[in-house]
N, C-alpha and C. Protein backbone atom coordinates (compact mmCIF):
# COMPACT_ATOMS: atom_id res chain seq x y z
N UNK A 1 132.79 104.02 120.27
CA UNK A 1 131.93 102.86 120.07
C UNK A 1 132.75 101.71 119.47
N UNK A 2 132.64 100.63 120.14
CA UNK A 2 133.18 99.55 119.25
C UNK A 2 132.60 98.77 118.09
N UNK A 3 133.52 97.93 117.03
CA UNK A 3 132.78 97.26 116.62
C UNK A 3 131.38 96.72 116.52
N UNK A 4 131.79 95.97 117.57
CA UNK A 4 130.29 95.07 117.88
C UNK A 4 129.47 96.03 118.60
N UNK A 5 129.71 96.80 119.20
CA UNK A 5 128.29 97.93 119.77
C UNK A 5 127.64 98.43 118.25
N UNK A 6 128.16 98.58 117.07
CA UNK A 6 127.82 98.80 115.71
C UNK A 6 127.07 98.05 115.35
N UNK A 7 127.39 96.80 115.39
CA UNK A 7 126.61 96.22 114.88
C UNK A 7 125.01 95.89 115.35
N UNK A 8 125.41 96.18 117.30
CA UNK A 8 124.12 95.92 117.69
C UNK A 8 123.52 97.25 117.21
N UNK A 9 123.94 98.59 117.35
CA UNK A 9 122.73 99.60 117.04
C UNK A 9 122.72 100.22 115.67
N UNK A 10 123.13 98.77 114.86
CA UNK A 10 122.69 98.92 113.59
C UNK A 10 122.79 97.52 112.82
N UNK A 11 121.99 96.81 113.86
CA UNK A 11 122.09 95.18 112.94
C UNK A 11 120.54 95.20 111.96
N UNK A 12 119.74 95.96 112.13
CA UNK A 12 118.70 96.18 111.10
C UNK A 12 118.57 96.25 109.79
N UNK A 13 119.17 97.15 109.62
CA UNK A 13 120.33 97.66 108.46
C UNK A 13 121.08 96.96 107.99
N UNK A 14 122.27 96.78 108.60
CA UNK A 14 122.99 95.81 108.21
C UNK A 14 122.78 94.18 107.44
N UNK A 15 121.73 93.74 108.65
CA UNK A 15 120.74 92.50 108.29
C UNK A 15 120.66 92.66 106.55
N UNK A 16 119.95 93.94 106.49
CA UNK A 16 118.89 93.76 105.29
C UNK A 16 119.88 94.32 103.85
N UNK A 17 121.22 95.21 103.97
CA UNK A 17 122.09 94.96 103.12
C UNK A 17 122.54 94.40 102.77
N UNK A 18 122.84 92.96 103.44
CA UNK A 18 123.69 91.67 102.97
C UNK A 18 123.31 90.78 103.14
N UNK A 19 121.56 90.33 103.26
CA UNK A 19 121.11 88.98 103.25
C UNK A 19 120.28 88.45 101.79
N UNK A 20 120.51 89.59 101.35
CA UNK A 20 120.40 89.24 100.13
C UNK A 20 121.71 89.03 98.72
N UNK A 21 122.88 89.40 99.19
CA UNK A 21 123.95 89.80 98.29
C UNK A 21 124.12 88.28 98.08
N UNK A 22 124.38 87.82 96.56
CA UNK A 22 124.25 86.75 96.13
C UNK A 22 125.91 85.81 95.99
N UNK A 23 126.07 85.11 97.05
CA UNK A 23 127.70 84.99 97.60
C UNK A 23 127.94 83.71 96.67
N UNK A 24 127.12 82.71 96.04
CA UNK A 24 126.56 81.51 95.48
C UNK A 24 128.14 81.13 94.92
N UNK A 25 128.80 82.22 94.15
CA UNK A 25 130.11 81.76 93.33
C UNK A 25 130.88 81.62 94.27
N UNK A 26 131.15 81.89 95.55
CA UNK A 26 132.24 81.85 96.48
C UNK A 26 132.13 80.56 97.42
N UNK A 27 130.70 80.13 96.93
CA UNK A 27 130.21 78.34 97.87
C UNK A 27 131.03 77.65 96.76
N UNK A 28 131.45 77.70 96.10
CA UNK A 28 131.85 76.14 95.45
C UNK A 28 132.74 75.74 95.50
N UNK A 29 133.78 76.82 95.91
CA UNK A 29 135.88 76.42 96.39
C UNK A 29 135.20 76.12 97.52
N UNK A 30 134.65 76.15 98.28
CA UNK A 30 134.89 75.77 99.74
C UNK A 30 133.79 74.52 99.86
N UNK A 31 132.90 74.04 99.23
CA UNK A 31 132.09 73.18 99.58
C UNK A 31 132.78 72.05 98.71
N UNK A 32 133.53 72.49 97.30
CA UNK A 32 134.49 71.34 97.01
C UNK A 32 135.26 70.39 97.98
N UNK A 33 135.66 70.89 98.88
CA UNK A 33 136.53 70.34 99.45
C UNK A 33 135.83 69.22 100.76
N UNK A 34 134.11 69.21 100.84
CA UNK A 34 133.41 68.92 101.93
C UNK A 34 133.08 67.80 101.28
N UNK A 35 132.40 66.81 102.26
CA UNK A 35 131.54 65.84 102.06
C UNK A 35 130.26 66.22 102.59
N UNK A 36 129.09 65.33 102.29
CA UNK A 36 127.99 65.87 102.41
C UNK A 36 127.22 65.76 103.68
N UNK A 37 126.58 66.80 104.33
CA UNK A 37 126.52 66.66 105.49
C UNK A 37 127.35 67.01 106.70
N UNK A 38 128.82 67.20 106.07
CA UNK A 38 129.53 68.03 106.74
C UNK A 38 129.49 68.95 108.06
N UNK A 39 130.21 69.24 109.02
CA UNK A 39 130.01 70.23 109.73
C UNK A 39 130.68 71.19 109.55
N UNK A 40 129.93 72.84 109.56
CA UNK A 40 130.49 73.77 109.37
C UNK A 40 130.65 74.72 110.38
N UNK A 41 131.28 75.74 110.59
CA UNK A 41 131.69 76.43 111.73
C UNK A 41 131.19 78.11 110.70
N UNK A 42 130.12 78.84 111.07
CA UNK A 42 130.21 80.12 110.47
C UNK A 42 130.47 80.58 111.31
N UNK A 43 131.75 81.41 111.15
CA UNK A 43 132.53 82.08 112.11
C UNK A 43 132.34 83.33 111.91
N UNK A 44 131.05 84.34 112.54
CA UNK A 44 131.10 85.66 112.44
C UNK A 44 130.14 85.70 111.44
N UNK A 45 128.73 85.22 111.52
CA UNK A 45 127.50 84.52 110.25
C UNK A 45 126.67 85.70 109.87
N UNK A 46 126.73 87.16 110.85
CA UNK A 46 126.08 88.39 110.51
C UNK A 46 125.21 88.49 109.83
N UNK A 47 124.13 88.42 109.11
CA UNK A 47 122.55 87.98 108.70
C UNK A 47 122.45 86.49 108.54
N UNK A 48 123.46 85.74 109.03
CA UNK A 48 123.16 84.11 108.45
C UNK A 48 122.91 83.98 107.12
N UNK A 49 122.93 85.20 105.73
CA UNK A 49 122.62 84.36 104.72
C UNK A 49 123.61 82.93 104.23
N UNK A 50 124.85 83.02 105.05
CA UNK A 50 125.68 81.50 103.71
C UNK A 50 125.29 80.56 104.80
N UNK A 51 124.85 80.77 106.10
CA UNK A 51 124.53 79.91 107.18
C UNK A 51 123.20 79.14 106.31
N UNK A 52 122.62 80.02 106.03
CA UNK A 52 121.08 79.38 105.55
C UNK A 52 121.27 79.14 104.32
N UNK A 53 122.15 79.22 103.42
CA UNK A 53 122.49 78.42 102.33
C UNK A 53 123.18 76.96 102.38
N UNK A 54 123.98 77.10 103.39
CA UNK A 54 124.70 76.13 103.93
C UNK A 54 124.04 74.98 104.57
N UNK A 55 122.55 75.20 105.05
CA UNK A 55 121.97 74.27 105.57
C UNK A 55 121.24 73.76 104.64
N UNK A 56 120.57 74.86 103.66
CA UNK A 56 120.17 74.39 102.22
C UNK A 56 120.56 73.27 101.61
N UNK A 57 121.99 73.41 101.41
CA UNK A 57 122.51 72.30 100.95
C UNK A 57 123.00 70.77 101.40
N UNK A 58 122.27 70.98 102.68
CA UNK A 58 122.16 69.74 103.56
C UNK A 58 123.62 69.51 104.84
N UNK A 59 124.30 70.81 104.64
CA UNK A 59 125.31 70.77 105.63
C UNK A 59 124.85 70.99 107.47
N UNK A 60 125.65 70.55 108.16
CA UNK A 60 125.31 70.81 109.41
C UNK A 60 126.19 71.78 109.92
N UNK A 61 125.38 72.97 110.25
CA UNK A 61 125.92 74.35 110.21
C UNK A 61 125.99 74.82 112.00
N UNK A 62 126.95 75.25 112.79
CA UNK A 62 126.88 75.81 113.28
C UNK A 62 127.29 77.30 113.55
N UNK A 63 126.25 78.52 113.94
CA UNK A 63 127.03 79.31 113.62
C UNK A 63 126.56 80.51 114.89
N UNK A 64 128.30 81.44 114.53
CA UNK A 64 128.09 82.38 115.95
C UNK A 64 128.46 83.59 115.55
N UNK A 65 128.15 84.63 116.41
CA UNK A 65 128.08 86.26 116.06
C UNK A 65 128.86 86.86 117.39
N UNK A 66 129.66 87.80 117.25
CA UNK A 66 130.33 88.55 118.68
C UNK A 66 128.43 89.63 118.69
N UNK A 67 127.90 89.68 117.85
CA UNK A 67 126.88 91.02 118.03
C UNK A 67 125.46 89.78 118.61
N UNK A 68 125.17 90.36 119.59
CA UNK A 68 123.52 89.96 120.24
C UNK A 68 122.79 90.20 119.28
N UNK A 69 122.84 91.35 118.81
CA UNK A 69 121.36 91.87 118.18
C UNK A 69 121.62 90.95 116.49
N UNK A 70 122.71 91.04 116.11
CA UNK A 70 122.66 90.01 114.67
C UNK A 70 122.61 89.08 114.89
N UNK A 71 123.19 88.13 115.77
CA UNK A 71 122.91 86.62 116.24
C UNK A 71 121.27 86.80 116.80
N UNK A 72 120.64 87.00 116.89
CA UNK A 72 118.99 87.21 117.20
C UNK A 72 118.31 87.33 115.89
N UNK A 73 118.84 87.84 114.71
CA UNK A 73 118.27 88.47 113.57
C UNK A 73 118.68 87.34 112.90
N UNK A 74 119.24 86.69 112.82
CA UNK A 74 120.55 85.54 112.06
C UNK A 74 119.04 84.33 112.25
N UNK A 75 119.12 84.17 114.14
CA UNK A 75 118.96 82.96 114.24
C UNK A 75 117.08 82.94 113.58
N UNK A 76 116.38 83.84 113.68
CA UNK A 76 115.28 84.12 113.47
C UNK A 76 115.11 83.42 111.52
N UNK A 77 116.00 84.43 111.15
CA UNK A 77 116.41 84.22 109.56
C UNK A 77 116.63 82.88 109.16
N UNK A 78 117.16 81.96 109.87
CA UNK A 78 117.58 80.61 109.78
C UNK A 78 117.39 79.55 110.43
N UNK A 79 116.69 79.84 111.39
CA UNK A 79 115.75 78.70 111.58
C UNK A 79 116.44 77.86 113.10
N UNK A 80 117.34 78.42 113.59
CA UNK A 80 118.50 77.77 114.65
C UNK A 80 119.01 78.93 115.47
N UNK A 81 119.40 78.53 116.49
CA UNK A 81 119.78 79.28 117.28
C UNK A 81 121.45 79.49 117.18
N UNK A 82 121.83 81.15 116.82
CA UNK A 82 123.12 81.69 116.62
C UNK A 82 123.69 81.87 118.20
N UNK A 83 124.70 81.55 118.16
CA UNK A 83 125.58 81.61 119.40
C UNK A 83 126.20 83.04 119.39
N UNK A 84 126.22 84.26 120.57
CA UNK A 84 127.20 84.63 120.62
C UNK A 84 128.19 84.55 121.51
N UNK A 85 128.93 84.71 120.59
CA UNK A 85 130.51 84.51 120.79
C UNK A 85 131.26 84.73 119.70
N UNK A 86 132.69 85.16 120.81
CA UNK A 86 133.82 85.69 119.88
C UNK A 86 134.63 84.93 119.54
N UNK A 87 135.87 85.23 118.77
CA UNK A 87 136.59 83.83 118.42
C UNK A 87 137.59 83.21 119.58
N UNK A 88 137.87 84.02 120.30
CA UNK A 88 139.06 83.53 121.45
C UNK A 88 137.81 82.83 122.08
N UNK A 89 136.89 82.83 122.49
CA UNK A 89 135.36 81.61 123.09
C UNK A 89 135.46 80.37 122.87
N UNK A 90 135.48 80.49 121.59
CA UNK A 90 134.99 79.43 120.85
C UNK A 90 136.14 77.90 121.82
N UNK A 91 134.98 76.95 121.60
CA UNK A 91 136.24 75.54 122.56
C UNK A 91 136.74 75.46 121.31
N UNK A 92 138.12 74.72 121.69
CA UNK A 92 138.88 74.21 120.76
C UNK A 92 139.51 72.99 120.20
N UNK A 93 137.84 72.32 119.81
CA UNK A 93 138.03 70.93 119.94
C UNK A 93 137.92 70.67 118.27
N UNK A 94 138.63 69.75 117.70
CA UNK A 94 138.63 69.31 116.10
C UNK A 94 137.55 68.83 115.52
N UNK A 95 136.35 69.73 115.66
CA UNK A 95 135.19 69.18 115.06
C UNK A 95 134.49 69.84 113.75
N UNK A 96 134.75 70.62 113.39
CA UNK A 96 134.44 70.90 111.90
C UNK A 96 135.28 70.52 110.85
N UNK A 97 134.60 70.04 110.02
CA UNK A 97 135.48 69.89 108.79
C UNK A 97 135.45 71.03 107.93
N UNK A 98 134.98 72.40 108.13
CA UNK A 98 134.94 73.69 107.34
C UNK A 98 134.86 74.62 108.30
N UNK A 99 135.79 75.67 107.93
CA UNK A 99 135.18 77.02 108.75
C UNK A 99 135.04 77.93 107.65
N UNK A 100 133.93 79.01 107.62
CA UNK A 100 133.36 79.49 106.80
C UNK A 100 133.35 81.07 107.86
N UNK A 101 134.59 82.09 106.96
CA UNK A 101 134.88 83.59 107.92
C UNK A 101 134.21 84.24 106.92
N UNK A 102 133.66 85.29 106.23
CA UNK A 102 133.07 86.10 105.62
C UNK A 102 132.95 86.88 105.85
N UNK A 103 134.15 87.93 105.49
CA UNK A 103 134.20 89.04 106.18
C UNK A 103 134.02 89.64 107.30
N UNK A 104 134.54 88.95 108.66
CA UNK A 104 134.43 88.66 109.81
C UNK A 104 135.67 88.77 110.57
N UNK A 105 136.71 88.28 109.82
CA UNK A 105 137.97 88.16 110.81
C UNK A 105 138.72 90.04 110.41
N UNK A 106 138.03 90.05 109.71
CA UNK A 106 138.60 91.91 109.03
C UNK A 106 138.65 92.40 110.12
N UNK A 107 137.36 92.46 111.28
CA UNK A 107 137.15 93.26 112.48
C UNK A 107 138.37 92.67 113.53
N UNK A 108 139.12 92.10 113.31
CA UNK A 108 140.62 91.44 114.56
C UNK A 108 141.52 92.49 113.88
N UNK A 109 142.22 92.91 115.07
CA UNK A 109 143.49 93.46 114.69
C UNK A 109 144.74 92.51 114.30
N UNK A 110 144.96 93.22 113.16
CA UNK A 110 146.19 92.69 112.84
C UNK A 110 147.41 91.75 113.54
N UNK A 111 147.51 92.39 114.63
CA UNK A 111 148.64 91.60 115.53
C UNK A 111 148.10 90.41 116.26
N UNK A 112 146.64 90.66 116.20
CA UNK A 112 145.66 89.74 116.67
C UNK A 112 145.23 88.28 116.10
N UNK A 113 145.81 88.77 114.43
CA UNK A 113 145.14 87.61 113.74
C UNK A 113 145.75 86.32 113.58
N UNK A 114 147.03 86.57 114.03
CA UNK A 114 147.99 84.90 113.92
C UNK A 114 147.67 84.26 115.05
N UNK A 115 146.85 84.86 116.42
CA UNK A 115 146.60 83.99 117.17
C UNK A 115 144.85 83.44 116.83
N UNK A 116 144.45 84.20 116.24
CA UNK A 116 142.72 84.40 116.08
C UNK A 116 142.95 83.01 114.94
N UNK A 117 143.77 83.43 113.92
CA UNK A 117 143.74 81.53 112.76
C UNK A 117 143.91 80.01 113.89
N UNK A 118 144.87 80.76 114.67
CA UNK A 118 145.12 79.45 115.54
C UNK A 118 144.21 78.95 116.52
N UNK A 119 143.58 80.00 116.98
CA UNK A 119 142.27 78.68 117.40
C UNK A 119 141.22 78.57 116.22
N UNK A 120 140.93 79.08 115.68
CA UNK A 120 140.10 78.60 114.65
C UNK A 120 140.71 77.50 114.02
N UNK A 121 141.74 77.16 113.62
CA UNK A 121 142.38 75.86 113.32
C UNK A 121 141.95 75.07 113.94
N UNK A 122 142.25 75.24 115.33
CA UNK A 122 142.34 74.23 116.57
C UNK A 122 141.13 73.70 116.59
N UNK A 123 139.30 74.21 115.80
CA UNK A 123 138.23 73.67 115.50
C UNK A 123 138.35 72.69 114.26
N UNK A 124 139.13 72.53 113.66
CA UNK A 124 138.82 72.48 112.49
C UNK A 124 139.81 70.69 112.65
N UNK A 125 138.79 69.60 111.77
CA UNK A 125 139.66 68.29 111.92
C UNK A 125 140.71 68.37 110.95
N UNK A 126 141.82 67.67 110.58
CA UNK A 126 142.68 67.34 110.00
C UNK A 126 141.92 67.48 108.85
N UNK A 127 143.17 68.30 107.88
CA UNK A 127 142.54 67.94 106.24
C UNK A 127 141.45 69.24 105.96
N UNK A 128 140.86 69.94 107.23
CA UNK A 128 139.36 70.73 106.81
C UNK A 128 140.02 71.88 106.52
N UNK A 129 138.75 72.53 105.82
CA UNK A 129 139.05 73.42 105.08
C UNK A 129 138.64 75.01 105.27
N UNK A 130 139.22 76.34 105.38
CA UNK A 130 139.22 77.35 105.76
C UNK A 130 139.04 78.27 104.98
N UNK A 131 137.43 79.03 104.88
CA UNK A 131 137.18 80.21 103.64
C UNK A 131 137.66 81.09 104.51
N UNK A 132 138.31 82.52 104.51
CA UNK A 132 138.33 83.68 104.86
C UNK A 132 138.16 84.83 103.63
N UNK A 133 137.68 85.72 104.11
CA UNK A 133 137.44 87.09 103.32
C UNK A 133 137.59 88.37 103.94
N UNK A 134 138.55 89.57 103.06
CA UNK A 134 139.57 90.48 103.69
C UNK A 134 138.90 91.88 102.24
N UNK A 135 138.94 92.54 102.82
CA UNK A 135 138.55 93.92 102.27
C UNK A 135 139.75 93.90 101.67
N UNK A 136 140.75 93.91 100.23
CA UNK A 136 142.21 94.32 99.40
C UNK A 136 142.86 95.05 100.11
N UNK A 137 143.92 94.82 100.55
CA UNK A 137 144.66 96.19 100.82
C UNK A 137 145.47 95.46 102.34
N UNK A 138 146.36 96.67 102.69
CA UNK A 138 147.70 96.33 103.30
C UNK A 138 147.71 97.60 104.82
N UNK A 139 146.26 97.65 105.10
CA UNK A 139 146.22 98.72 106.03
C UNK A 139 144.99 98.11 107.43
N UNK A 140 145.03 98.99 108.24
CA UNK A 140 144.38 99.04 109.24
C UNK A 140 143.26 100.56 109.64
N UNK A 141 142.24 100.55 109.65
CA UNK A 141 141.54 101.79 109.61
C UNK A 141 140.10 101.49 110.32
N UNK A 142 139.83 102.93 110.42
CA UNK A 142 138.48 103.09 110.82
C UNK A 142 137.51 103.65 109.92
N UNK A 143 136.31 103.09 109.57
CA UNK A 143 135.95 103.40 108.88
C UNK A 143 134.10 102.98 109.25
N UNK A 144 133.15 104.26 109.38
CA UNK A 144 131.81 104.31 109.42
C UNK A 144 131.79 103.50 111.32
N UNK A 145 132.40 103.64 112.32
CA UNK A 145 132.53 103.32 113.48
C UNK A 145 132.79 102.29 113.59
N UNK A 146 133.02 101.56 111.82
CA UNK A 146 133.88 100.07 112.44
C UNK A 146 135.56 100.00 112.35
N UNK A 147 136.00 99.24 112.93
CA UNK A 147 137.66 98.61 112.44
C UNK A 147 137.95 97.43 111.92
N UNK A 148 138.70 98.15 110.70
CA UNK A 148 138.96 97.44 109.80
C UNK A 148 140.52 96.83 109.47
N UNK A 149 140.62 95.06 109.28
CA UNK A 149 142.04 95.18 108.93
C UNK A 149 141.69 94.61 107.35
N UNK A 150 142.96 95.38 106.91
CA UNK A 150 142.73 94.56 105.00
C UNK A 150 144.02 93.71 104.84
N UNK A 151 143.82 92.96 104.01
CA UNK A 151 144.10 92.28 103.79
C UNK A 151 145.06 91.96 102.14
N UNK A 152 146.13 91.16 101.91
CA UNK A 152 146.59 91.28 101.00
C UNK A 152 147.32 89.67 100.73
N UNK A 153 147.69 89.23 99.72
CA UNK A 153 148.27 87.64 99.76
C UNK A 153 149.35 87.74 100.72
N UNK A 154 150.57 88.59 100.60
CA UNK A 154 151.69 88.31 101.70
C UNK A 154 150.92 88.88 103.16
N UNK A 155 150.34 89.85 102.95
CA UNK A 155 150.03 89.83 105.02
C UNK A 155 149.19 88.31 105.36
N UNK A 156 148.31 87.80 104.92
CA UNK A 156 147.68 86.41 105.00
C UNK A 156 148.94 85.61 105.18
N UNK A 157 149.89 85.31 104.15
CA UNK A 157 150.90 84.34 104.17
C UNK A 157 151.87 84.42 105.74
N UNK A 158 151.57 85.76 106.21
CA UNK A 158 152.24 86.14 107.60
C UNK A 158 151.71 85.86 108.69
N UNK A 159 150.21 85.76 108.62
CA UNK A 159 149.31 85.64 109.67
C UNK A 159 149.59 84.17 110.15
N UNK A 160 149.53 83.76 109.13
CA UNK A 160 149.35 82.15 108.79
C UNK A 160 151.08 81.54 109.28
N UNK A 161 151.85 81.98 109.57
CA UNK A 161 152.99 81.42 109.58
C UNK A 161 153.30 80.21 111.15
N UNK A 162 152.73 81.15 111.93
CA UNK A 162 152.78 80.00 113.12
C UNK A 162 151.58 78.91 113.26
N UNK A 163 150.47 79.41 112.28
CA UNK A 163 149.53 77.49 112.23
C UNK A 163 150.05 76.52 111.59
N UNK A 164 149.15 75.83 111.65
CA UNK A 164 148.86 74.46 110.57
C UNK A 164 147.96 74.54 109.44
N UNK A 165 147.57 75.92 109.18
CA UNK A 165 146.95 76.24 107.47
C UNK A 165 147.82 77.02 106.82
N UNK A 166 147.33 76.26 105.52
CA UNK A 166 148.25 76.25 104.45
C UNK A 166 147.15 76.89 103.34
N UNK A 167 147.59 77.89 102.79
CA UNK A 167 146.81 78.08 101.48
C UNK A 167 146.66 77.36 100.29
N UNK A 168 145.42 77.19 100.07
CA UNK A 168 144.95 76.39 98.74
C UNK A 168 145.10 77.10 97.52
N UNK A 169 144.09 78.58 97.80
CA UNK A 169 144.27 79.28 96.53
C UNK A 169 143.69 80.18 96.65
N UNK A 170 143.73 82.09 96.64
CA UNK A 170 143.37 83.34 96.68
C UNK A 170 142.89 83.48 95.65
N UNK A 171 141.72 84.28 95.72
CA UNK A 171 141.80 85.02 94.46
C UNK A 171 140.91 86.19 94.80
N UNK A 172 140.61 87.67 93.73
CA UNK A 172 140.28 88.80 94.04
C UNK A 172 139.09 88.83 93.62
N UNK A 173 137.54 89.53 94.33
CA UNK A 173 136.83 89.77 93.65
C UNK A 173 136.22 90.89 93.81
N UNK A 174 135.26 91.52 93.11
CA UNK A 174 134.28 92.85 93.26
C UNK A 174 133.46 92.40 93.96
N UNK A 175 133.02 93.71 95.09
CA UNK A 175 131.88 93.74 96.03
C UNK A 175 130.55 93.04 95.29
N UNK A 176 129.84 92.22 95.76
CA UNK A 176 128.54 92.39 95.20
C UNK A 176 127.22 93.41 95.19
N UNK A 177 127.34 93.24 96.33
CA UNK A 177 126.16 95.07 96.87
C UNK A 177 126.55 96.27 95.87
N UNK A 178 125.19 96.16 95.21
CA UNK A 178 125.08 97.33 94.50
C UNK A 178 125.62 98.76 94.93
N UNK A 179 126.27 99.51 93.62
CA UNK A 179 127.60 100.56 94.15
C UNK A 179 128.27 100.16 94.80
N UNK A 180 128.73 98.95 95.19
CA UNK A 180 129.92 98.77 96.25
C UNK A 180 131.07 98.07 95.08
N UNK A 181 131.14 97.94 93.53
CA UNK A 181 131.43 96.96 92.93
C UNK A 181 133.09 97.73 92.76
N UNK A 182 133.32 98.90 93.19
CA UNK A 182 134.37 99.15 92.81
C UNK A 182 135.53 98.77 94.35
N UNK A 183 134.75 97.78 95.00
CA UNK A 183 135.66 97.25 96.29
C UNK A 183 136.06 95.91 95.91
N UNK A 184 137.26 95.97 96.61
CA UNK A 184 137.50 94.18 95.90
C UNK A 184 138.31 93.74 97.11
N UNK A 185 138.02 92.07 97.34
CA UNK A 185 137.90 91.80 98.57
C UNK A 185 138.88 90.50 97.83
N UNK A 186 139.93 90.15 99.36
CA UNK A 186 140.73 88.71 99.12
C UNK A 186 140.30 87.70 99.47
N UNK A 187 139.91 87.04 98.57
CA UNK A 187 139.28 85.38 99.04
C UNK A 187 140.54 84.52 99.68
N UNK A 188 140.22 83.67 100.64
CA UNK A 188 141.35 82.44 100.23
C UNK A 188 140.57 81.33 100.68
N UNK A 189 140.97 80.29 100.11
CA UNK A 189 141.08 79.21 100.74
C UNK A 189 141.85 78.23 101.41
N UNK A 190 141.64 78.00 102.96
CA UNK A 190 142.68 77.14 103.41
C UNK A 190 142.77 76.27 104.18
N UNK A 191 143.65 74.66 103.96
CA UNK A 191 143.99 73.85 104.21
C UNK A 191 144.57 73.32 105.86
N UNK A 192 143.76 72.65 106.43
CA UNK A 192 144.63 72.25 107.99
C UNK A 192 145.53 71.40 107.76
N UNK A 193 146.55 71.40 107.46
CA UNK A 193 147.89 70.49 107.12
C UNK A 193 147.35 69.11 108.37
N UNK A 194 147.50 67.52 107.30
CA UNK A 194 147.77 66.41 108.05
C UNK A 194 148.83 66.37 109.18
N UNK A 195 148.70 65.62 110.23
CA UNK A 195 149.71 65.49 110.74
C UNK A 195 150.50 64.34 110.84
């Protein structure tokens, strides 16, 4: 089973574990860097909760799912219609000033991911700004029928070597989902270098 077949015959579930997990401290490095009204790119939005926070706050959100059945549950949840699609899909035209990954790009393989930043760049205008989020760690695995890559400051700094993002600033935190607090996940934030 792949990934995304997971998610469709278990986006129910899934939905209802993490549309409530309270992400609120991880909006403010990345909405710092926005103006208001902004466009955002949720790349991989899986219950839409930061999608529907994100519109909350008056941003103009677009957002997409590789899973049917969570982009259906997403768009219901938020009021707009979720696109699916994967990231090699996506056009690659400079129109967001934010992309917003949340634990999303984890599911790309590793060898996969220096091309997977580069079109996601390739959305993103000059200057915008790039949340990603990575399960700790320096491995590749399977785990509960999904695949997982983790993540660590130097494998990021590697991924990143053939774009135009530049890191702002990492930092580590604990799962929020109850019993999950002993997981700790790599934030970063990052920069589309001027040209």
């Amino acid at each position: 089973m792949s990934t995304i077949e997971f998610y469709d015959q278990h986006s129910q579930d899934f939905f209802e574990s993490t549309v409530n997990a309270d992400m609120s401290e991880l909006y403010q490095p990345f909405v710092h860097h926005l103006s208001s009204g902004s466009c955002i790119l949720d790349a991989g939005c899986g219950s839409g909760r930061d999608s529907k926070a994100f519109i909350g706050l008056g941003y103009n959100v677009t957002a997409i799912d590789a899973s049917a059945q969570l982009a259906k549950a997403a768009s219901k949840y938020i009021g707009q219609s979720v696109s699916v699609c994967q990231f090699e899909q996506l056009e690659q035209q400079p129109r967001f000033a934010g992309i917003w990954a949340c634990a999303s790009l984890l599911h790309v393989a590793a060898t996969d991911l220096p091309n997977t930043f580069a079109i996601l760049a390739n959305t993103l205008v000059d200057g915008g700004v790039f949340y990603c989020s990575f399960k700790y760690g320096d491995q590749e695995r399977i785990h509960d029928g999904r695949f997982f890559t983790d993540a660590d400051e130097t494998r990021l700094q590697q991924w990143l070597q053939q774009t135009n993002l530049i890191i702002n600033q990492t930092w580590v935190t604990a799962d929020v989902r109850p019993g999950r607090e002993n997981e700790k996940w790599l934030n970063a934030i990052l920069i589309k270098a001027i040209k």
